[in-house]
N, C-alpha and C. Protein backbone atom coordinates (compact mmCIF):
# COMPACT_ATOMS: atom_id res chain seq x y z
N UNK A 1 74.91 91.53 71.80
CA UNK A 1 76.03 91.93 72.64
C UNK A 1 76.57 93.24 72.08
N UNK A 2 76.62 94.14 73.14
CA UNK A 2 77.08 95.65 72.51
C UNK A 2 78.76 95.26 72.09
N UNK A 3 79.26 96.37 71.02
CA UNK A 3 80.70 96.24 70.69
C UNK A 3 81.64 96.69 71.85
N UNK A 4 81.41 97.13 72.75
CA UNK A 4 82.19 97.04 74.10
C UNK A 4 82.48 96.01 74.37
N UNK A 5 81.45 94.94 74.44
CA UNK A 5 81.36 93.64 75.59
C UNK A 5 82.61 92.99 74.33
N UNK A 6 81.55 93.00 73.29
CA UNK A 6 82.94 92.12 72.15
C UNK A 6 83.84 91.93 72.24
N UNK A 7 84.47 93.50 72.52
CA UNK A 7 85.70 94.11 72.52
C UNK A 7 86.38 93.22 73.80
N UNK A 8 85.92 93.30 74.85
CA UNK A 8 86.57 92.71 76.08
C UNK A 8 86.28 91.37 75.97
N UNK A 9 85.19 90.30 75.48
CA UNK A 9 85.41 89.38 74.88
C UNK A 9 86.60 89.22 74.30
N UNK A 10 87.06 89.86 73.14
CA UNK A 10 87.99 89.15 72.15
C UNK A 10 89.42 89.60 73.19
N UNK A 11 89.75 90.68 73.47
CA UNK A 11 90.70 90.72 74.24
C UNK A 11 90.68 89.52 75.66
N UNK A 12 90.19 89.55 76.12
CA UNK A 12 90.00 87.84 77.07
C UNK A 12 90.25 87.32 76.23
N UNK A 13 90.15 86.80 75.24
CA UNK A 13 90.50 85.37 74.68
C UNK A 13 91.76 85.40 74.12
N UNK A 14 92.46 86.74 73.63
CA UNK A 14 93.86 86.99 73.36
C UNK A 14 94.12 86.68 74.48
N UNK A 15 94.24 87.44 75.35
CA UNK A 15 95.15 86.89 76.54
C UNK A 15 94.99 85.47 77.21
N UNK A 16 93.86 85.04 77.06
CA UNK A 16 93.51 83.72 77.32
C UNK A 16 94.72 82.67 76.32
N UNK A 17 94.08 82.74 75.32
CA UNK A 17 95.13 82.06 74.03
C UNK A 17 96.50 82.05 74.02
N UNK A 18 97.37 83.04 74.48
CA UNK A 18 98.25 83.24 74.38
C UNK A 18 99.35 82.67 75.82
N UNK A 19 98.50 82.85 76.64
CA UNK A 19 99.10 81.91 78.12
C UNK A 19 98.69 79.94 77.44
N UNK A 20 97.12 79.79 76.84
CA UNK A 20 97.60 78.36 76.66
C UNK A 20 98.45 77.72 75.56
N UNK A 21 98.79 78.73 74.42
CA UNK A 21 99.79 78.69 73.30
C UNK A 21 100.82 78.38 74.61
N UNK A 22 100.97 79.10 74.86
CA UNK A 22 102.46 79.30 75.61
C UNK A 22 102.47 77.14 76.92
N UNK A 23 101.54 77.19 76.96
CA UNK A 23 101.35 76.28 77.82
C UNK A 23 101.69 74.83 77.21
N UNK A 24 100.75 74.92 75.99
CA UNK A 24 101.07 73.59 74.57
C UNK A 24 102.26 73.59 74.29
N UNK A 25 102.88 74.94 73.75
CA UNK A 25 104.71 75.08 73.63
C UNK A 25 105.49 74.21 74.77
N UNK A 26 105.71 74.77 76.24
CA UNK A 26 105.95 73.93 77.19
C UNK A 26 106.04 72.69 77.49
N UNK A 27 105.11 71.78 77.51
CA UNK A 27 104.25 70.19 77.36
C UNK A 27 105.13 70.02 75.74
N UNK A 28 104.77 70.27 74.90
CA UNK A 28 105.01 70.27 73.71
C UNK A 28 106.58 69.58 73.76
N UNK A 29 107.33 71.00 74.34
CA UNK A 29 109.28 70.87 74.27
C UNK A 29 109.31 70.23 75.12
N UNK A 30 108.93 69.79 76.22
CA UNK A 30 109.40 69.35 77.55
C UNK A 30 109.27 67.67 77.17
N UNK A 31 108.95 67.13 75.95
CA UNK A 31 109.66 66.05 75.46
C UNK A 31 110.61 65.91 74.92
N UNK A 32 111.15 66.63 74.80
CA UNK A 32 112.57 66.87 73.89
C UNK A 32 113.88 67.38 74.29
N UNK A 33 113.43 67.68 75.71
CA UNK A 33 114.54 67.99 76.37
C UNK A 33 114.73 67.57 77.88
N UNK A 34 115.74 68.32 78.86
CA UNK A 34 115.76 68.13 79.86
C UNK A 34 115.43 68.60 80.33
N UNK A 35 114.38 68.30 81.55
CA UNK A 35 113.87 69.17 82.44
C UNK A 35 114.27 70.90 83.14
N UNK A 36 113.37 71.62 82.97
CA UNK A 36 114.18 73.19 83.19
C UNK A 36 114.25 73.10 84.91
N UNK A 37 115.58 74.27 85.04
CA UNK A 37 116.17 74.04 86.41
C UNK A 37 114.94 74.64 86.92
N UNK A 38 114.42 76.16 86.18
CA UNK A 38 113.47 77.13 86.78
C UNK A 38 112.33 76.61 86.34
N UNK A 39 111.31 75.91 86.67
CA UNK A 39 109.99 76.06 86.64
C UNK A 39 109.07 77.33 85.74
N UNK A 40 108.33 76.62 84.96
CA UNK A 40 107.42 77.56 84.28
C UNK A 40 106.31 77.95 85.34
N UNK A 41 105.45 79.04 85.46
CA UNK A 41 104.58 79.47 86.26
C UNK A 41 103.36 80.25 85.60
N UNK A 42 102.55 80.50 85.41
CA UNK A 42 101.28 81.22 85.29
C UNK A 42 100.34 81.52 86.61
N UNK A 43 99.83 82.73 86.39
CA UNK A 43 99.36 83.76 87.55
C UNK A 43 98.15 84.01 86.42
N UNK A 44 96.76 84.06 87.00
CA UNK A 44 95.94 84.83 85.85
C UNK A 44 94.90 85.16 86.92
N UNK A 45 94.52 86.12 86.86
CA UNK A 45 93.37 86.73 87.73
C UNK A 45 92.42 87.56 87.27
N UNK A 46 91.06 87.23 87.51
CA UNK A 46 90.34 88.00 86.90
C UNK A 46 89.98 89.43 88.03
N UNK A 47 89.85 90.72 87.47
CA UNK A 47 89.42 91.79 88.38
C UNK A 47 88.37 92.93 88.03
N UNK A 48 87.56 92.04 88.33
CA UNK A 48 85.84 92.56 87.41
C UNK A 48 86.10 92.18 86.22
N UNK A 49 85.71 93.19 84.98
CA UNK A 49 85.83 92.72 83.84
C UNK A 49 87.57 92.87 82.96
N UNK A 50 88.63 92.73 83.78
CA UNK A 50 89.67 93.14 83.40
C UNK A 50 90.57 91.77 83.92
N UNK A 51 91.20 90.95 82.92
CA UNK A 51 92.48 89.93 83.62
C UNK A 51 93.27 90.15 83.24
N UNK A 52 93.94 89.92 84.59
CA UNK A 52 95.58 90.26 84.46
C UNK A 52 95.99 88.83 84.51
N UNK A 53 97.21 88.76 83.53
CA UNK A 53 97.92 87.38 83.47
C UNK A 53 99.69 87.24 83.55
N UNK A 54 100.27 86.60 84.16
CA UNK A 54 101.68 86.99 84.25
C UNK A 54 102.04 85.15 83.65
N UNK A 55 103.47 85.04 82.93
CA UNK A 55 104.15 83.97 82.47
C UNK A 55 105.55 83.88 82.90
N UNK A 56 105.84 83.44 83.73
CA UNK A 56 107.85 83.35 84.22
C UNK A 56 108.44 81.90 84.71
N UNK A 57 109.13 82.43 84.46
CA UNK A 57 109.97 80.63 85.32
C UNK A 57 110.51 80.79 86.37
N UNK A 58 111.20 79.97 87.50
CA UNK A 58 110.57 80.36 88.87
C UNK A 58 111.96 79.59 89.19
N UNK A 59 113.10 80.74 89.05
CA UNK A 59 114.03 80.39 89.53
C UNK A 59 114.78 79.80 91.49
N UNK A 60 115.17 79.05 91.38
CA UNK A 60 115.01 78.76 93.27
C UNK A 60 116.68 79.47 93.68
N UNK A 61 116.53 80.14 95.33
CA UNK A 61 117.76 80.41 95.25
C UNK A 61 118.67 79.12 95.58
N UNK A 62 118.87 78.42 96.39
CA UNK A 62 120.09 77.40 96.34
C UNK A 62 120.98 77.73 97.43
N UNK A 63 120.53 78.28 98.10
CA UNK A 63 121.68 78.78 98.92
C UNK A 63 122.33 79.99 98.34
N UNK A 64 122.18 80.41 97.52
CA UNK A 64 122.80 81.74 96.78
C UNK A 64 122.65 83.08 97.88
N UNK A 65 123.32 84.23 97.39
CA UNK A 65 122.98 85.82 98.21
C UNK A 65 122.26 86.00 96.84
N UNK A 66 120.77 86.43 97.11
CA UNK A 66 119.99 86.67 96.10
C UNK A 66 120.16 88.41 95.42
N UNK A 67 119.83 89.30 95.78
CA UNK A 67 119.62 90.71 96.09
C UNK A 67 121.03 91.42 96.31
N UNK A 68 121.72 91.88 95.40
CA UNK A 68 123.23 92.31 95.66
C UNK A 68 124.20 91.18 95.92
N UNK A 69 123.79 89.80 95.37
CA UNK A 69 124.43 88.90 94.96
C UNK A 69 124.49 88.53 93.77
N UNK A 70 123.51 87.25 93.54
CA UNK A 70 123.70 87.41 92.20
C UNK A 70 122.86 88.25 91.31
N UNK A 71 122.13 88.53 92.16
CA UNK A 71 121.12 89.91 91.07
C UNK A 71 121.56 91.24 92.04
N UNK A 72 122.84 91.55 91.16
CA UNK A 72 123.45 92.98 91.74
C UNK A 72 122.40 93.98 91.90
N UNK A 73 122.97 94.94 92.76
CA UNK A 73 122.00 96.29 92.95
C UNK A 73 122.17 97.28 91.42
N UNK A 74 121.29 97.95 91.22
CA UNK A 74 121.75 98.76 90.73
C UNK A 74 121.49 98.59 88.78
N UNK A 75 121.16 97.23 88.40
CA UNK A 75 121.04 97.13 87.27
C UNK A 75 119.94 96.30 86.88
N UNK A 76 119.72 96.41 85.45
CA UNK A 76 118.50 95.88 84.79
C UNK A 76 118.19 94.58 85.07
N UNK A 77 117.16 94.19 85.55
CA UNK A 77 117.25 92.76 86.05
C UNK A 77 116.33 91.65 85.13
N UNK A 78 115.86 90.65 84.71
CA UNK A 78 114.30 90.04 84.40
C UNK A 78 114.42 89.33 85.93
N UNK A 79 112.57 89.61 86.40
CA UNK A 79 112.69 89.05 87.31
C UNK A 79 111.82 87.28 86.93
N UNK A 80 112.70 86.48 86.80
CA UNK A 80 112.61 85.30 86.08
C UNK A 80 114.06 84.33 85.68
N UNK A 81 113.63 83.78 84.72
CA UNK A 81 114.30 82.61 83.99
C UNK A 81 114.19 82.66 82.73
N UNK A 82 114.69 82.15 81.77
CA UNK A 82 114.60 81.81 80.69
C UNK A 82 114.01 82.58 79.84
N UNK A 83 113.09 82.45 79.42
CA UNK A 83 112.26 83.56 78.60
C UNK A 83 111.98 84.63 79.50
N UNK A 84 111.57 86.19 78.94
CA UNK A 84 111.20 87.18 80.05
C UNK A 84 110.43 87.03 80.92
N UNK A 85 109.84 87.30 81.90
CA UNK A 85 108.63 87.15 82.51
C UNK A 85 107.60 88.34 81.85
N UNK A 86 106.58 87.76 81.63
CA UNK A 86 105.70 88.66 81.24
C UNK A 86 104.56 89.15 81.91
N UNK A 87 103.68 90.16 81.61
CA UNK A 87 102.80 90.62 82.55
C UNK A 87 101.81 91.02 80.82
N UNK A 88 100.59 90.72 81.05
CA UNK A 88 99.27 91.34 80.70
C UNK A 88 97.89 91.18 80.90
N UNK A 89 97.58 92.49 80.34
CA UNK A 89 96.28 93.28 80.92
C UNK A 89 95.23 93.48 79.70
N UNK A 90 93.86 92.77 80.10
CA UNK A 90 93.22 92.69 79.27
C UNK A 90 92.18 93.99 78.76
N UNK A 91 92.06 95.22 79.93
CA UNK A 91 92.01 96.32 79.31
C UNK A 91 93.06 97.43 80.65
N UNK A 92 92.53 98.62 79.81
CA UNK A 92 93.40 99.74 80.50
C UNK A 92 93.71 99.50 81.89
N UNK A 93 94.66 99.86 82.83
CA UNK A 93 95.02 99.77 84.43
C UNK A 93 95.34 100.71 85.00
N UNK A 94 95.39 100.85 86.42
CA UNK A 94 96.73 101.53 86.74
C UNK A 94 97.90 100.70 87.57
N UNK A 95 98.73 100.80 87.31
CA UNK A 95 99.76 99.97 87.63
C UNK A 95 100.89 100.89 88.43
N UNK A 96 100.73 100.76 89.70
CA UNK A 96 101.27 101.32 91.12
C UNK A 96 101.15 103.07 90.90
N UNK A 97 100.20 103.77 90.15
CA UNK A 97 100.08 104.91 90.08
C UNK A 97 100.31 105.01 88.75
N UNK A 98 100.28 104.57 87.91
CA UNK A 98 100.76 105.04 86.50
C UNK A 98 99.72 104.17 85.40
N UNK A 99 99.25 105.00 84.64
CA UNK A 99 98.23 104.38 83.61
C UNK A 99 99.08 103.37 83.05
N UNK A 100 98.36 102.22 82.36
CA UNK A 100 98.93 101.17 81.25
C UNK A 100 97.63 100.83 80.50
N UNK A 101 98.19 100.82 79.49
CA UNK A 101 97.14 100.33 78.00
C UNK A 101 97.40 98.80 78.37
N UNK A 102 95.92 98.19 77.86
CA UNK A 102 95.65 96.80 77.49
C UNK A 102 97.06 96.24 76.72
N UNK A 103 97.35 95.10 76.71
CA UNK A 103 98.49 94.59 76.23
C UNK A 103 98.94 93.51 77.17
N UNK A 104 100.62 93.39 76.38
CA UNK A 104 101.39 92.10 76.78
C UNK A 104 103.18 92.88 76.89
N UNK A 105 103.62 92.45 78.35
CA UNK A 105 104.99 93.54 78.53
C UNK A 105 105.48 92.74 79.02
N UNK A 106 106.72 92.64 78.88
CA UNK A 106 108.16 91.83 79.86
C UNK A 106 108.07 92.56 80.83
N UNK A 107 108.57 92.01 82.12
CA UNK A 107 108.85 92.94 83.06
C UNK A 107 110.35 93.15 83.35
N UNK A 108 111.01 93.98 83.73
CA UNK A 108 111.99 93.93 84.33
C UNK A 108 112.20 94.83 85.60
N UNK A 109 113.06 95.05 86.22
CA UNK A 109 113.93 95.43 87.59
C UNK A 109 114.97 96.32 88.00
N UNK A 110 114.68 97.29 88.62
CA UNK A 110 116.64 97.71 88.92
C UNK A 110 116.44 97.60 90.09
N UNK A 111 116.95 96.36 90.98
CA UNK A 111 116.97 96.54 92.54
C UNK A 111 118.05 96.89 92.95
N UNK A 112 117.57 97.53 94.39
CA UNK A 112 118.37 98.13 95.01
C UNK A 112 118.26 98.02 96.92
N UNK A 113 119.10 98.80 97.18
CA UNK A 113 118.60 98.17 99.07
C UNK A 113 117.60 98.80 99.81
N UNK A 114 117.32 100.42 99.13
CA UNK A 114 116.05 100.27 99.60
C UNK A 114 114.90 100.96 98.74
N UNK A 115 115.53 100.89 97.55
CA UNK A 115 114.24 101.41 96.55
C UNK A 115 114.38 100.27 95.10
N UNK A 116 113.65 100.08 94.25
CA UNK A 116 113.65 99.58 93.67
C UNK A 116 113.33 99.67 92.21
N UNK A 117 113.08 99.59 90.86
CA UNK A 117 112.22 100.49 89.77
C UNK A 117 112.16 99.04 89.11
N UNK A 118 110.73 99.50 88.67
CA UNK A 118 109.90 98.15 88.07
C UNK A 118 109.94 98.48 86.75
N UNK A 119 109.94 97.78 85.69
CA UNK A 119 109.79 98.60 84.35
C UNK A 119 109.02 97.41 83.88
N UNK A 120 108.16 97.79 83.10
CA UNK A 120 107.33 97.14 82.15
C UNK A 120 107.69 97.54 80.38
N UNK A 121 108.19 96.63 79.58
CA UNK A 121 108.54 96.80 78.64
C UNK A 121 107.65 96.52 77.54
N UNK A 122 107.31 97.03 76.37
CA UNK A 122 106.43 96.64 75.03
C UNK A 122 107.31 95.65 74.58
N UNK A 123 108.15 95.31 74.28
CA UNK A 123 109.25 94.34 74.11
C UNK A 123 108.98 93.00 74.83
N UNK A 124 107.71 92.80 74.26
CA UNK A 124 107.34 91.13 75.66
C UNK A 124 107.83 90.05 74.96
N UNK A 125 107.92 89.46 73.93
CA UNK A 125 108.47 88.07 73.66
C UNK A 125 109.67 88.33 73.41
N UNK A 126 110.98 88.68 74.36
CA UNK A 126 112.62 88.49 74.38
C UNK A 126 113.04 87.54 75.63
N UNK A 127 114.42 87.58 75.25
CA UNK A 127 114.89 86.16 76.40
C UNK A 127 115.28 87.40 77.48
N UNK A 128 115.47 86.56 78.75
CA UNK A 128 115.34 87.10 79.96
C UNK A 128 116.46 88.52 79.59
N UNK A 129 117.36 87.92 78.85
CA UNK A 129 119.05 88.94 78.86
C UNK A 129 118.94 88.77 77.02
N UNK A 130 119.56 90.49 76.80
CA UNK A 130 119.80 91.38 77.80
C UNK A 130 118.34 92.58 77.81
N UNK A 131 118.05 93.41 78.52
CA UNK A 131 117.46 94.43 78.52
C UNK A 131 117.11 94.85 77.48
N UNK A 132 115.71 94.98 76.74
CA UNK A 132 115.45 95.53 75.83
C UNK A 132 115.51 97.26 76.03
N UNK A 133 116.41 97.99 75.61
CA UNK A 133 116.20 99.78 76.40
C UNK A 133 115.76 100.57 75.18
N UNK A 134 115.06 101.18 75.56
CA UNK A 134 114.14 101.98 74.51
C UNK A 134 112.86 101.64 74.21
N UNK A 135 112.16 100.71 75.13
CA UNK A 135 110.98 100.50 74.76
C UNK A 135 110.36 100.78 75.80
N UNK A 136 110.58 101.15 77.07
CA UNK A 136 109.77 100.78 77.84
C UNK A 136 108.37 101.59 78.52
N UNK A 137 107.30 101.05 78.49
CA UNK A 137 105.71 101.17 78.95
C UNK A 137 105.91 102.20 79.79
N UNK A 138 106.68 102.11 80.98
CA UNK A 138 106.39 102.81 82.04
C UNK A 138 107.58 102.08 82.68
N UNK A 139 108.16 103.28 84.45
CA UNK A 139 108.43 102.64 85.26
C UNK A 139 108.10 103.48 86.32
N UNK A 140 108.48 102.29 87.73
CA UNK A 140 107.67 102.98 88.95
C UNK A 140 108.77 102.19 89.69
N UNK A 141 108.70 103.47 90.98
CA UNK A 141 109.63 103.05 92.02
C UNK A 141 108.67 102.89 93.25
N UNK A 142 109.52 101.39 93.97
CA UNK A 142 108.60 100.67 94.94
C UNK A 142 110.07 100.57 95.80
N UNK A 143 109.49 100.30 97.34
CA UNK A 143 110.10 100.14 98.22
C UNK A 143 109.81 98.48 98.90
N UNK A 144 111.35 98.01 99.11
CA UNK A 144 110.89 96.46 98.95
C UNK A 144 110.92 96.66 100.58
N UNK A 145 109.77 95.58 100.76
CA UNK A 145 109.73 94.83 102.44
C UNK A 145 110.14 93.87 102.52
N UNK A 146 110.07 93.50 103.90
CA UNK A 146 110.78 91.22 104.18
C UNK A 146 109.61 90.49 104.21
N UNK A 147 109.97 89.73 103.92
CA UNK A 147 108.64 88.21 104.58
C UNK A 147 109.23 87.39 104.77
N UNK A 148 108.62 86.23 104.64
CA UNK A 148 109.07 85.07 105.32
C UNK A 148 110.13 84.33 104.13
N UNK A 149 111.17 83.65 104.04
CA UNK A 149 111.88 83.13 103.22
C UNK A 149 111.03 82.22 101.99
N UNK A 150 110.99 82.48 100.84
CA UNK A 150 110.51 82.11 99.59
C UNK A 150 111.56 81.22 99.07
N UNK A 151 111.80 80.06 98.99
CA UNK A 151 113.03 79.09 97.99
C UNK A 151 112.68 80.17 96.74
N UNK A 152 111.74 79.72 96.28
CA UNK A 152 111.56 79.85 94.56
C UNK A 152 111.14 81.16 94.53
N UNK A 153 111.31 82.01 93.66
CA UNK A 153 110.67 83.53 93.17
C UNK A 153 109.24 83.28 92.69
N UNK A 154 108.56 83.58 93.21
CA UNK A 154 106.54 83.92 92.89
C UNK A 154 106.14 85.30 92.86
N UNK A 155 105.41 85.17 91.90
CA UNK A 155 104.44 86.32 91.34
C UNK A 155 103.20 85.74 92.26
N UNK A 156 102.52 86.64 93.15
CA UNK A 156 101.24 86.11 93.52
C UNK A 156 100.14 87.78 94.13
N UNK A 157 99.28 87.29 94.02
CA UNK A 157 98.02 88.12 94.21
C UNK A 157 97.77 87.62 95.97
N UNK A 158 98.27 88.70 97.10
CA UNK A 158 97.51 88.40 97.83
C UNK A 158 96.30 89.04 98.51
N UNK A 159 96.35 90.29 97.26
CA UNK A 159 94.89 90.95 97.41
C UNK A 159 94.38 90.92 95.79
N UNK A 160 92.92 90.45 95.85
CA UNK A 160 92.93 90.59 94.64
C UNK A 160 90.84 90.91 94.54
N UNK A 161 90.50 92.18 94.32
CA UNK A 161 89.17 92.65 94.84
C UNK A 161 88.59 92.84 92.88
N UNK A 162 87.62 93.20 93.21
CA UNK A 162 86.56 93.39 91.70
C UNK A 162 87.91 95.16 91.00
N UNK A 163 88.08 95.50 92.17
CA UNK A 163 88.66 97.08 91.43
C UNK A 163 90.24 97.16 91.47
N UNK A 164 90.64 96.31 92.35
CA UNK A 164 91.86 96.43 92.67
C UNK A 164 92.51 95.46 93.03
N UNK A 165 94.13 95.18 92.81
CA UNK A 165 94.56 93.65 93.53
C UNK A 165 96.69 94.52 93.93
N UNK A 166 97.08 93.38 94.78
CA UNK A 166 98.11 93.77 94.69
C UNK A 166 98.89 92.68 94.39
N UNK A 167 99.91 92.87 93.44
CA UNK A 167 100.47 92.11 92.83
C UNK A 167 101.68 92.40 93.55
N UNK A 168 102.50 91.14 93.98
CA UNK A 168 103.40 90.73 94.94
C UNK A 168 104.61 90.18 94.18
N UNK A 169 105.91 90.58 94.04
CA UNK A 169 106.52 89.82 93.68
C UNK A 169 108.00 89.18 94.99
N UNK A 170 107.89 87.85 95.39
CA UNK A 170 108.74 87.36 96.40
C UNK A 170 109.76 86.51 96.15
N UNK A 171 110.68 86.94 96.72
CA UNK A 171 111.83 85.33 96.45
C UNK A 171 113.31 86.38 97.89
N UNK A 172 113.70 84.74 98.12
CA UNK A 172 114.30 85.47 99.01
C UNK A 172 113.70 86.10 100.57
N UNK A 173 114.05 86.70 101.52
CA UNK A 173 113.18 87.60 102.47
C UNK A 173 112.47 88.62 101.25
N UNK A 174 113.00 88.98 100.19
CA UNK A 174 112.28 90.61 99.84
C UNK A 174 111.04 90.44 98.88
N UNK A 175 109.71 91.38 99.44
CA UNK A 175 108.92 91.28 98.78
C UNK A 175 108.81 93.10 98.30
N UNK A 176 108.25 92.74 96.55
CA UNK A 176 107.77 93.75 96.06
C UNK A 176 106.60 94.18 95.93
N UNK A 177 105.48 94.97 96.48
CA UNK A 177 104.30 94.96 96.18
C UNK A 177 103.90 96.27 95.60
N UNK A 178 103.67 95.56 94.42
CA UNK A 178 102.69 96.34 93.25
C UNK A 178 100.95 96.90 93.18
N UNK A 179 100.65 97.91 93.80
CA UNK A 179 98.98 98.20 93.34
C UNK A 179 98.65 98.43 92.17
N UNK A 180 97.72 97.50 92.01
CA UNK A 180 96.58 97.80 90.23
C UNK A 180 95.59 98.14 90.57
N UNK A 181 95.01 99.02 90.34
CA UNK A 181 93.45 99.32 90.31
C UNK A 181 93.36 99.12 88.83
N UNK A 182 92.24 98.66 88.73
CA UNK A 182 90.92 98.80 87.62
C UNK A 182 89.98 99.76 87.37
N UNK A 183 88.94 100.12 85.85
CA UNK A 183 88.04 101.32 85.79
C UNK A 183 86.84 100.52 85.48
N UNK A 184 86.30 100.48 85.95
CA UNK A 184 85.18 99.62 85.34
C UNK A 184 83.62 100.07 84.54
């Protein structure tokens, strides 16, 4: 096996390892306590030789004003629960126009009514609050659309090809959609 393949070998299995660490933790506490209001979630997709994997808890609205309610316009958001939500990439991307190195990033948010900024932070194992500032990977501004009413907030792939996928984030009418391409 050439040291390329290795290479993306062992990175797959970091990111592999580290979603089922995270999974054993879960199962693990979830005897010891009370059930979480937000749901744990995992997203992992493979895209050719590159997976992307996301970890969040999956807050429901309740009847709440989601979007300039309780997640005001205008400021740093996690889009999640409890621990950050995280996002990683098992090699290089582009992530809605903007390069990203292989790794593991919190995500966070500044929504707004009709633009939005995504930030991906190096700062991946912090609690949802507050904002880690000064670290962050990259950010990109997306324009949110409607869909159909979501109870719970999901991360989901509803394109997801050998080079490219789009990563969706929904809750509420508003959806965010994220393009990744891959280099293969």
């Amino acid at each position: 096996m050439s040291e390329r393949c290795q290479d993306v070998v062992r990175t797959n299995y970091s990111v592999m390892s580290f979603f089922m660490l995270g999974a054993v933790a879960l199962v693990g506490s979830a005897c010891h306590r009370e059930p979480r209001k937000s749901q744990p979630a995992y997203v992992v997709q493979q895209l050719g030789s590159t997976t992307i994997a996301m970890r969040y808890n999956r807050p429901s609205a309740r009847g709440r004003v989601l979007f300039g309610g309780i997640v005001p316009y205008g400021a740093e958001w996690c889009p999640g629960a409890d621990e950050a939500t995280t996002f990683a990439t098992s090699r290089r991307i582009t992530f809605a126009g903007q390069s990203l190195a292989a790794g593991t990033y919190s995500v966070w948010a500044i929504p707004g009514a009709d633009n939005w900024t995504v930030i991906l932070s190096r700062k991946a194992r912090v609690f949802h609050i507050p904002y880690p500032a000064g670290h962050d990977a990259l950010r990109v501004t997306i324009a949110p659309t409607t869909g159909p009413f979501e109870e719970t907030l999901a991360f989901e792939l509803p394109v997801a090809e050998s080079d490219h996928a789009i990563l969706a984030l929904h809750w509420g009418t508003t959806v965010i959609s994220i393009p990744i391409t891959t280099s293969q």
